[in-house]
Protein backbone atom coordinates (compact mmCIF):
# COMPACT_ATOMS: atom_id res chain seq x y z
CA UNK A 1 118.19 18.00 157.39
CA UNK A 2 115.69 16.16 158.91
CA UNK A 3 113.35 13.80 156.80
CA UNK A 4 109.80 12.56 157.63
CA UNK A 5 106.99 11.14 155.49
CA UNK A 6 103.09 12.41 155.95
CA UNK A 7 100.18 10.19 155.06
CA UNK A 8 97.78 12.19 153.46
CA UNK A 9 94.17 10.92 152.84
CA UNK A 10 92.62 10.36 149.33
CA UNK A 11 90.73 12.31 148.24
CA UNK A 12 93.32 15.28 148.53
CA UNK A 13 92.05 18.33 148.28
CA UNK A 14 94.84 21.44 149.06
CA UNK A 15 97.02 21.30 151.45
CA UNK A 16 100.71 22.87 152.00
CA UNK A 17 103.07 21.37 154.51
CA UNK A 18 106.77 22.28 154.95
CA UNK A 19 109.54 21.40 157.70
CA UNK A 20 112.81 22.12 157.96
CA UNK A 21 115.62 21.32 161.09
CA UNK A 22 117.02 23.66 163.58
CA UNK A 23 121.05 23.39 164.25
CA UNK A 24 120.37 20.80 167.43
CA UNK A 25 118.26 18.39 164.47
CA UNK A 26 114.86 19.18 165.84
CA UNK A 27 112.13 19.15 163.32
CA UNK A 28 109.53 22.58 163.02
CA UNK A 29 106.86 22.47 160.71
CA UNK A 30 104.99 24.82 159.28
CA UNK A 31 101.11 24.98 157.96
CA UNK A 32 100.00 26.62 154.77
CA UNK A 33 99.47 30.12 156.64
CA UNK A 34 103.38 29.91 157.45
CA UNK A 35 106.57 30.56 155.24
CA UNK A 36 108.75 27.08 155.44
CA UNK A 37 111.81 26.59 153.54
CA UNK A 38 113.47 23.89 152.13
CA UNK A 39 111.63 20.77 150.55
CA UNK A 40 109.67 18.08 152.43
CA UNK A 41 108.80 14.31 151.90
CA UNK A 42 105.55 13.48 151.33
CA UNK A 43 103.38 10.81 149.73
CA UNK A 44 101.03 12.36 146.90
CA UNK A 45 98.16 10.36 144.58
CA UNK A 46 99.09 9.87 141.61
CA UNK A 47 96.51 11.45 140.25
CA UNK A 48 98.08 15.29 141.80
CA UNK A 49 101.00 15.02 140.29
CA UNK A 50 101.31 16.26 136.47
CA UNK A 51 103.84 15.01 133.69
CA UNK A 52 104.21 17.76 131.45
CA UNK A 53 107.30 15.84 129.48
CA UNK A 54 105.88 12.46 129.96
CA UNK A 55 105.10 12.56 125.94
CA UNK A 56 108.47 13.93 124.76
CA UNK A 57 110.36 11.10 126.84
CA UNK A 58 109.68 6.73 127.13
CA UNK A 59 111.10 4.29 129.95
CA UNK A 60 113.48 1.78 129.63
CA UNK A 61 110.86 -0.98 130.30
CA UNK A 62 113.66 -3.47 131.90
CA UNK A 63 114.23 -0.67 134.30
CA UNK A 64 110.64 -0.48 134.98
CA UNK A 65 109.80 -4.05 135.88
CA UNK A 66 113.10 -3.87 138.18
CA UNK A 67 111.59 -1.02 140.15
CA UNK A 68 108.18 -3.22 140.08
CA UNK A 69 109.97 -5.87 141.86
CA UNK A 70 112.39 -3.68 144.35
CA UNK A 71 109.33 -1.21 145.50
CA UNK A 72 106.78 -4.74 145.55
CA UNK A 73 110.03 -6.17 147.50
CA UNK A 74 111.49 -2.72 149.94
CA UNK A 75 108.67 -0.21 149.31
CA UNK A 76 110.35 2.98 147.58
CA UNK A 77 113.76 3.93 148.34
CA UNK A 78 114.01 7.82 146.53
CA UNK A 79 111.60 9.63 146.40
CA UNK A 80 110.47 11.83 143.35
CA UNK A 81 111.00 15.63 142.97
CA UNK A 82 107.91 17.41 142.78
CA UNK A 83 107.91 21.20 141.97
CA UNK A 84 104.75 23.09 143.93
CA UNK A 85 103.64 26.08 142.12
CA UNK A 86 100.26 27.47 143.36
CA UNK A 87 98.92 24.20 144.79
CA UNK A 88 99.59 22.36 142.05
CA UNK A 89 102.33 19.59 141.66
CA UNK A 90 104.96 19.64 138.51
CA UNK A 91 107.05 16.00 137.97
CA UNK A 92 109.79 16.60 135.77
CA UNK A 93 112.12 13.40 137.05
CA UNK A 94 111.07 9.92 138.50
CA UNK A 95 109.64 8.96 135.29
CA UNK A 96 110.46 5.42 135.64
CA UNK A 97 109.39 4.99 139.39
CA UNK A 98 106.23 7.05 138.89
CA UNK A 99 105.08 4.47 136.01
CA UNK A 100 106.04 1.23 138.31
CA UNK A 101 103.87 2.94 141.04
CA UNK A 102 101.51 3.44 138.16
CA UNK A 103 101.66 -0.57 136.82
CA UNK A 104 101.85 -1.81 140.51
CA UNK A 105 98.22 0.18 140.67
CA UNK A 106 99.71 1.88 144.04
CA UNK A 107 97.68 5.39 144.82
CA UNK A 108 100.67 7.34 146.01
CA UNK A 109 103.77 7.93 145.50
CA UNK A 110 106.71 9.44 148.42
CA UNK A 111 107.66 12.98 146.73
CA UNK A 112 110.21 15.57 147.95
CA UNK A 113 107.96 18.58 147.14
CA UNK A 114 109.87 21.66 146.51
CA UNK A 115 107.85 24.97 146.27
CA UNK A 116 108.59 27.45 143.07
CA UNK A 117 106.99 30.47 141.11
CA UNK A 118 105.93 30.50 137.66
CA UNK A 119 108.98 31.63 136.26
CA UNK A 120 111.11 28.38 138.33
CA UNK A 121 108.18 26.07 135.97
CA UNK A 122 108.67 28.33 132.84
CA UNK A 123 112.24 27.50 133.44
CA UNK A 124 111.51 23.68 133.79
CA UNK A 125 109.35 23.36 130.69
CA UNK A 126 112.31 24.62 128.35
């Protein structure tokens, strides 16, 4: 599978992209008025993505200031999963890179944005 990252411009308003590659590795994408599968890296603001656990959990702050340094250092290595249900974005892991973006005051953050129903976030909020 083929990986690329899209620069999207703040503000963000809605906006669905998907891609996926064909058996020789060629790269189709898709607009919102398309059906894509599979997920597809993007950088998101901050600000898009919600943290419904983000109470119920807390960062090992060692393991925060190390990402500070390695993403001031290399830039992000992994990007978060989002979930996309109905235009909006769900983070339910990257907790500790999503707060050093957060300290390091960046704006985005590279996401591999997955789409779901309401049921697939039901099923993540258990």
């Amino acid at each position: 599978m083929a990986n690329f990252v899209l620069q999207v411009p703040i503000p963000l308003r809605s906006f669905h992209v998907s891609a996926s590659s064909n058996s020789n590795g060629a790269v189709s994408g898709s607009s919102s008025s398309d059906k894509g599968v599979g997920p597809v890296i993007i950088e998101l603001p901050l600000d898009k993505i919600r943290r419904p656990l983000m109470r119920t959990r807390s960062n090992d702050q060692t393991k925060v200031q190390e990402l500070m340094d390695s993403i001031t250092q290399i830039g992000l290595q992994v990007p978060i999963d989002v979930l996309e249900v109905d235009g909006n974005y769900y983070g339910f892991s990257g907790c500790h890179r999503y707060e050093a973006h957060q300290r390091l005051g960046l704006p985005t953050i590279r996401c591999k944005i997955r789409r779901g129903t309401k049921e697939t976030l039901r099923h993540h909020m258990r």
